[in-house]
C-alpha atoms as a PDB file:
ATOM      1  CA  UNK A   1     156.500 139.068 156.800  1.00  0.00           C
ATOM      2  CA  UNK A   2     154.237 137.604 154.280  1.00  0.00           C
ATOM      3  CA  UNK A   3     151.713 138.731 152.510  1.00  0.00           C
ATOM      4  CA  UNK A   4     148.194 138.285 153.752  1.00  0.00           C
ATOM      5  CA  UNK A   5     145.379 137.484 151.305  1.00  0.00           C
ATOM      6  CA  UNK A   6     141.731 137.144 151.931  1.00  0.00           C
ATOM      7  CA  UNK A   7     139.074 135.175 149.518  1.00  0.00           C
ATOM      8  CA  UNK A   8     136.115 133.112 149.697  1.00  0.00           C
ATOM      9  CA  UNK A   9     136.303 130.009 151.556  1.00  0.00           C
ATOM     10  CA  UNK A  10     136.534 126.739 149.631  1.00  0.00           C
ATOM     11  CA  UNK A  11     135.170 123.224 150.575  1.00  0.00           C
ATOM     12  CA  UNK A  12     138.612 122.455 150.696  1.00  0.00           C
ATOM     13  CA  UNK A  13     139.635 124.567 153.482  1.00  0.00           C
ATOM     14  CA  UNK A  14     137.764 122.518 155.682  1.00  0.00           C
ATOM     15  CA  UNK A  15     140.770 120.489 157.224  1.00  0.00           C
ATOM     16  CA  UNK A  16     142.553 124.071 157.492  1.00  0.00           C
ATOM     17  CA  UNK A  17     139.744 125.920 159.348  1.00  0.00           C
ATOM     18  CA  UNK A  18     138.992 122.768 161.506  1.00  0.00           C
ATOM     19  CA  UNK A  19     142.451 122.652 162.795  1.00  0.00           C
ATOM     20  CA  UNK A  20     141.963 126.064 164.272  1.00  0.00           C
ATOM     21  CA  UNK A  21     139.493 125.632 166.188  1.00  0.00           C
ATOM     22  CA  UNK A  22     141.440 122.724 167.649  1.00  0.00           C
ATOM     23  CA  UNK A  23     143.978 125.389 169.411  1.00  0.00           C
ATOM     24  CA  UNK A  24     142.474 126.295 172.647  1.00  0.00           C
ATOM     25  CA  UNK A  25     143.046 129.821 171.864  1.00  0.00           C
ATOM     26  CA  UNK A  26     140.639 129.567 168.969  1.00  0.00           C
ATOM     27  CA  UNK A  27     137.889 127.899 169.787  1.00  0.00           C
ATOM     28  CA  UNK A  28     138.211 129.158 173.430  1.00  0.00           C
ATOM     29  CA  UNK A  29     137.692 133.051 172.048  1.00  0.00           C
ATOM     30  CA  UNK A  30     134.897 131.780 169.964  1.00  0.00           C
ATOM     31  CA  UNK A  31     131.469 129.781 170.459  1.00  0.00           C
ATOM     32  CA  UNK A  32     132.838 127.245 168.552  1.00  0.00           C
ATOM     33  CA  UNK A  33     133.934 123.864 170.608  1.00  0.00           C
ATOM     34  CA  UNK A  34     137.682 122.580 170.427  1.00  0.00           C
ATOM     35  CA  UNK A  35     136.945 119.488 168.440  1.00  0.00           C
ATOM     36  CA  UNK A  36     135.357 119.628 165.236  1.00  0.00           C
ATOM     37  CA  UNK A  37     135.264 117.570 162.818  1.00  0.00           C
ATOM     38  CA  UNK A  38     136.364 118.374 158.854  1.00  0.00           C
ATOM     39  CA  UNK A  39     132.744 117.205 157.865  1.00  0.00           C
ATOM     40  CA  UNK A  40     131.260 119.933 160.088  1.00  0.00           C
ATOM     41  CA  UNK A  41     133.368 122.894 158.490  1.00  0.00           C
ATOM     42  CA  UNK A  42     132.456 121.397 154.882  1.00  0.00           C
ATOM     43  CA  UNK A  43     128.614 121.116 155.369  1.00  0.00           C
ATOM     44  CA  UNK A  44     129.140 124.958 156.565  1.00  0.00           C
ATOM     45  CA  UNK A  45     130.997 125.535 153.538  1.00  0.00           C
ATOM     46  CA  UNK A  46     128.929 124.837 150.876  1.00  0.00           C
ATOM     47  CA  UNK A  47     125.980 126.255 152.975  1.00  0.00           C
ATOM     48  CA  UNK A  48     123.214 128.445 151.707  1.00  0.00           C
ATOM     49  CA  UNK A  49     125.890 131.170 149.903  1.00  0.00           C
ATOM     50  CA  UNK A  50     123.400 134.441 149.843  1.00  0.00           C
ATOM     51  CA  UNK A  51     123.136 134.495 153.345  1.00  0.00           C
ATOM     52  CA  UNK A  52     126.706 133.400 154.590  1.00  0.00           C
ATOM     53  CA  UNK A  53     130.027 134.896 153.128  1.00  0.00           C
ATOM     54  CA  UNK A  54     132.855 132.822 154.593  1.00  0.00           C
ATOM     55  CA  UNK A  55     136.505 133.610 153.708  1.00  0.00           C
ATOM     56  CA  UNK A  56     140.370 132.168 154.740  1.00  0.00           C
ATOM     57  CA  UNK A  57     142.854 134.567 155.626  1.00  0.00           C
ATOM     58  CA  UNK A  58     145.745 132.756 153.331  1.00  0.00           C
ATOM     59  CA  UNK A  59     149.610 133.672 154.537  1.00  0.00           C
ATOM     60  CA  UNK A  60     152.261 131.481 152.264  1.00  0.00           C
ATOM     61  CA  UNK A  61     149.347 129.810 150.790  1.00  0.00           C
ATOM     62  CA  UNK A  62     148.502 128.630 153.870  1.00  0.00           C
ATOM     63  CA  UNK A  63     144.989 129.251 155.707  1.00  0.00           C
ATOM     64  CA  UNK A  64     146.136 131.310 158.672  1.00  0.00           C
ATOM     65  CA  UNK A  65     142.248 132.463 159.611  1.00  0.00           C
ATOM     66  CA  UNK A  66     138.783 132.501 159.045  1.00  0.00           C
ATOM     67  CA  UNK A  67     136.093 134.866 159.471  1.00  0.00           C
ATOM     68  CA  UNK A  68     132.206 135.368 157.796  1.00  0.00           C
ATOM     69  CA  UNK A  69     129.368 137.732 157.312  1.00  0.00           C
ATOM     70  CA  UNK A  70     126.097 135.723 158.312  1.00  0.00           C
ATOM     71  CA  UNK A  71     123.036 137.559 157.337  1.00  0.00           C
ATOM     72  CA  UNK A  72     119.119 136.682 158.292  1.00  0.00           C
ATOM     73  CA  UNK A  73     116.884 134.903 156.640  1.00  0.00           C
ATOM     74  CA  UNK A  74     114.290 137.150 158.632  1.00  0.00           C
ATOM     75  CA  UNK A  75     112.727 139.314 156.302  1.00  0.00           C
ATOM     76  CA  UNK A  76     112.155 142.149 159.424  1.00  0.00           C
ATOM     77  CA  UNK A  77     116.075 141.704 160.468  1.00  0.00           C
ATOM     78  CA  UNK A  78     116.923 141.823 156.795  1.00  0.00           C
ATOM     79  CA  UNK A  79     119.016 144.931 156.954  1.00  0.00           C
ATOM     80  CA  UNK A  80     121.392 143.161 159.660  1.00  0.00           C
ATOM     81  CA  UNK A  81     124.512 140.694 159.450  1.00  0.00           C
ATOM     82  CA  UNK A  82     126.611 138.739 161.857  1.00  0.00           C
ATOM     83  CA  UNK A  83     129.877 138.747 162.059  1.00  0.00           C
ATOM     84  CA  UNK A  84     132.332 135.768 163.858  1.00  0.00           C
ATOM     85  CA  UNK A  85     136.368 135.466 163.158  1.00  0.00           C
ATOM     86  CA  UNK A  86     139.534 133.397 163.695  1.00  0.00           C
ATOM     87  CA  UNK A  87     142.837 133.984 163.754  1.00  0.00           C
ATOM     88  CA  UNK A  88     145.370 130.458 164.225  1.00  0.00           C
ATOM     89  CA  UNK A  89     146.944 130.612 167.295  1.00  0.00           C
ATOM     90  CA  UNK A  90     150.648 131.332 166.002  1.00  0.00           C
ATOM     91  CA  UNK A  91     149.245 134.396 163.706  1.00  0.00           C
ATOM     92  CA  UNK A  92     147.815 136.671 166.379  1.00  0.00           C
ATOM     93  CA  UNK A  93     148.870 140.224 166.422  1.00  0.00           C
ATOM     94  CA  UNK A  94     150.511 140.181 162.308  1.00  0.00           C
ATOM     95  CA  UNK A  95     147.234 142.190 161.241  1.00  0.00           C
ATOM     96  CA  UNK A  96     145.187 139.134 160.149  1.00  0.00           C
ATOM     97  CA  UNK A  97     141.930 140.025 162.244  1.00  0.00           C
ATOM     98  CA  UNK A  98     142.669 143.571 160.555  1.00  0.00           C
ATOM     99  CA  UNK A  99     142.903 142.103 157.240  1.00  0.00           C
ATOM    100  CA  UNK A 100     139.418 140.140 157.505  1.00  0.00           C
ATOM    101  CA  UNK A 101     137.592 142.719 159.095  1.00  0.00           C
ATOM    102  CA  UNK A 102     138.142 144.686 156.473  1.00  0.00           C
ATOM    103  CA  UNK A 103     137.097 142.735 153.768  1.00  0.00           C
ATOM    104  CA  UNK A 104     133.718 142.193 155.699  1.00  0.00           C
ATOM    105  CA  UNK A 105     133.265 145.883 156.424  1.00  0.00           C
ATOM    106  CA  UNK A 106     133.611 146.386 152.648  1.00  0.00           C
ATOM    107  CA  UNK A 107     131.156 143.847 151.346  1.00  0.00           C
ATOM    108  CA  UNK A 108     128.978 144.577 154.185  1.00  0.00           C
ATOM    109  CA  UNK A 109     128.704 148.288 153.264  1.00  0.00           C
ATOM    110  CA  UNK A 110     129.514 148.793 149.669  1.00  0.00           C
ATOM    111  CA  UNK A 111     127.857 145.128 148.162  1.00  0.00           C
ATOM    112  CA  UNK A 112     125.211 144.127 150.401  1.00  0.00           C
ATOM    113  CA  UNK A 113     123.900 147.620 151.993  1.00  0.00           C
ATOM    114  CA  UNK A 114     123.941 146.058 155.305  1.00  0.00           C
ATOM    115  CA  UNK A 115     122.963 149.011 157.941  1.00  0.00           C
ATOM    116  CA  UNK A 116     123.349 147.364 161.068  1.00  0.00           C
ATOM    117  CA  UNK A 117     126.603 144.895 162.162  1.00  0.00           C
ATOM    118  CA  UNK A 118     126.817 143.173 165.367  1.00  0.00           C
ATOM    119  CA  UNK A 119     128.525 140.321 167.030  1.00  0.00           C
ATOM    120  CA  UNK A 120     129.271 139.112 170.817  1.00  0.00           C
ATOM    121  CA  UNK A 121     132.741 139.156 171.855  1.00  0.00           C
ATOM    122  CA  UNK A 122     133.989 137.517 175.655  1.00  0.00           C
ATOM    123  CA  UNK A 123     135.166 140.345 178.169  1.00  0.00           C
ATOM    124  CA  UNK A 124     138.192 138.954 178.906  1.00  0.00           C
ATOM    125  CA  UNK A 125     139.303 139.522 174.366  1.00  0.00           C
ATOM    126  CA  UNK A 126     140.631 142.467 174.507  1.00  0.00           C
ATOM    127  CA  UNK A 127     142.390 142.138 171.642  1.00  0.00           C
ATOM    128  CA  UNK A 128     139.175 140.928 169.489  1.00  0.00           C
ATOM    129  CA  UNK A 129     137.483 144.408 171.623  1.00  0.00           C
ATOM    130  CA  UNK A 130     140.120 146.661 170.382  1.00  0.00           C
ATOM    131  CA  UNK A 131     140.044 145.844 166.850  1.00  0.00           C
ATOM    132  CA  UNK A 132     136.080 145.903 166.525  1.00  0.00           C
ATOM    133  CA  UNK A 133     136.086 149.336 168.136  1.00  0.00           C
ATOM    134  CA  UNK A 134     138.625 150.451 165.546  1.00  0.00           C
ATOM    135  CA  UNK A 135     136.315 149.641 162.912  1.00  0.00           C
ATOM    136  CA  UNK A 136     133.959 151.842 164.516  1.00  0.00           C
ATOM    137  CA  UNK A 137     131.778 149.455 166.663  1.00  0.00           C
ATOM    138  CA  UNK A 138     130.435 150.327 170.456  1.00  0.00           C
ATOM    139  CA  UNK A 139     129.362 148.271 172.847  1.00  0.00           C
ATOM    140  CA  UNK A 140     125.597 147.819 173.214  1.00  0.00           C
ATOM    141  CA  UNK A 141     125.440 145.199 176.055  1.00  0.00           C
ATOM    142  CA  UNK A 142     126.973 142.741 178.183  1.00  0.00           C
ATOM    143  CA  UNK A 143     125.311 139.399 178.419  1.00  0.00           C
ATOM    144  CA  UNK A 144     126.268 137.763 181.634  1.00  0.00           C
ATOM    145  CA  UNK A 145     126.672 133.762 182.064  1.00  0.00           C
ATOM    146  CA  UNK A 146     126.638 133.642 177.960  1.00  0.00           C
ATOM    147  CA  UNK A 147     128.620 130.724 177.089  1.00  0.00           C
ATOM    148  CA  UNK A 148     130.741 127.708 179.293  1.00  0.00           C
ATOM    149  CA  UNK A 149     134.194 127.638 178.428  1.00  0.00           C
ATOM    150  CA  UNK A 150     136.856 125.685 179.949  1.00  0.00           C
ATOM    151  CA  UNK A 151     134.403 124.779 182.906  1.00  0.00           C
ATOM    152  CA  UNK A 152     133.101 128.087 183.962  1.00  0.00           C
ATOM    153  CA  UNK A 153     130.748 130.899 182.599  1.00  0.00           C
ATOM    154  CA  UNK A 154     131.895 133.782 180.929  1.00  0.00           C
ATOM    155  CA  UNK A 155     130.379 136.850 179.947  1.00  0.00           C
ATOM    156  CA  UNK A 156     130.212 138.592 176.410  1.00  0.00           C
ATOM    157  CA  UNK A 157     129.709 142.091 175.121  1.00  0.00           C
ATOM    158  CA  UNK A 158     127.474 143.023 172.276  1.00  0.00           C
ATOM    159  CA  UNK A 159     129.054 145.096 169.901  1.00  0.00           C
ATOM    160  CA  UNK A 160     127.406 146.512 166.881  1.00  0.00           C
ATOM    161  CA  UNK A 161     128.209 149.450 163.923  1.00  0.00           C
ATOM    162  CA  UNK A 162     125.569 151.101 161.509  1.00  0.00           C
ATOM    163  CA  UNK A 163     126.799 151.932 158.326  1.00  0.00           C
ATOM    164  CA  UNK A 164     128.194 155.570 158.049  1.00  0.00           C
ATOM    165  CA  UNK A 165     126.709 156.844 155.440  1.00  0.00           C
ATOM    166  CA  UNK A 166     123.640 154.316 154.395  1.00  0.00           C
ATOM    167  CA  UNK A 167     122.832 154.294 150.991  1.00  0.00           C
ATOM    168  CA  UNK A 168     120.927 156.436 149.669  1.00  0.00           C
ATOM    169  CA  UNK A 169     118.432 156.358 146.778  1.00  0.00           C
ATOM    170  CA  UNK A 170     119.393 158.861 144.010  1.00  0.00           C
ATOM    171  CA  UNK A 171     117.280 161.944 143.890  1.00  0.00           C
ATOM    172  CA  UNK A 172     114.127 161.776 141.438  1.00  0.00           C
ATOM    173  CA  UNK A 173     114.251 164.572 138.648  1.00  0.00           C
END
């Protein structure tokens, strides 16, 4: 099994992340739509970098998923980031979505003091559902009709987590 390493996307991981959201698995668990094009993925890329972490999962070298904090420009809704992920088709189930969600639980609570997490998830992932609750988030919501994929409507959950212990400021003397 190899080794599964997560940095910061690169304008040159464009081509890689395109190509999986061409897999109907992909972009059919996602918002995203099944044909996009490289320039699309590097205008995202290189995209305002204080409000948008996006990283590869690398497996061989070889981008294998994507995933990305996105936080709000907002100044009320500050305190909360987004969060969407990818896994390539062929890589599902080897711990990748563990591997990423990880990394953005840890910059979310331990670099950017991020108290609140959510993202929307389909009903029908339960894969995607299972992971986010193991990383300790609860379903706040379903929204019905939320998105047309392969030529009907399906519904989405929202999901959140609040940081466990917040930071705290350090007592004054």
């Amino acid at each position: 099994m190899a080794t599964i390493v997560i940095r910061r996307a690169e304008p040159s991981d464009a081509e890689a992340i395109a190509l999986i959201f061409r897999a109907r698995a992909a972009s059919g668990g996602t918002l995203q739509n099944p044909y996009p094009s490289i320039a699309q993925w590097n205008e995202r890329l290189v995209a305002d970098a204080t409000t948008n972490y996006i990283f590869v999962a690398l497996a061989d070298g070889e981008v294998v998923g994507n995933c990305g904090l996105h936080g709000n420009k907002n100044p009320r809704r500050q305190h909360v980031w987004g969060i969407g992920m990818s896994v390539r088709d062929d890589w599902h189930g080897k711990g990748v979505g563990t591997r990423m969600m990880t990394t953005l639980i840890d910059l979310a609570d331990n670099w950017l003091g991020a108290l609140r997490l959510e993202l929307t998830v389909y009903t029908d992932n339960t894969t995607a559902i299972a992971l986010y609750n193991k990383f300790g988030f609860v379903i706040e919501g379903t929204h019905c009709v939320f998105a047309l994929r392969d030529g009907g409507f399906i519904a989405a959950l929202a999901m959140a987590r609040f940081h466990p212990p917040p930071p705290q400021l350090p007592p004054t003397a």
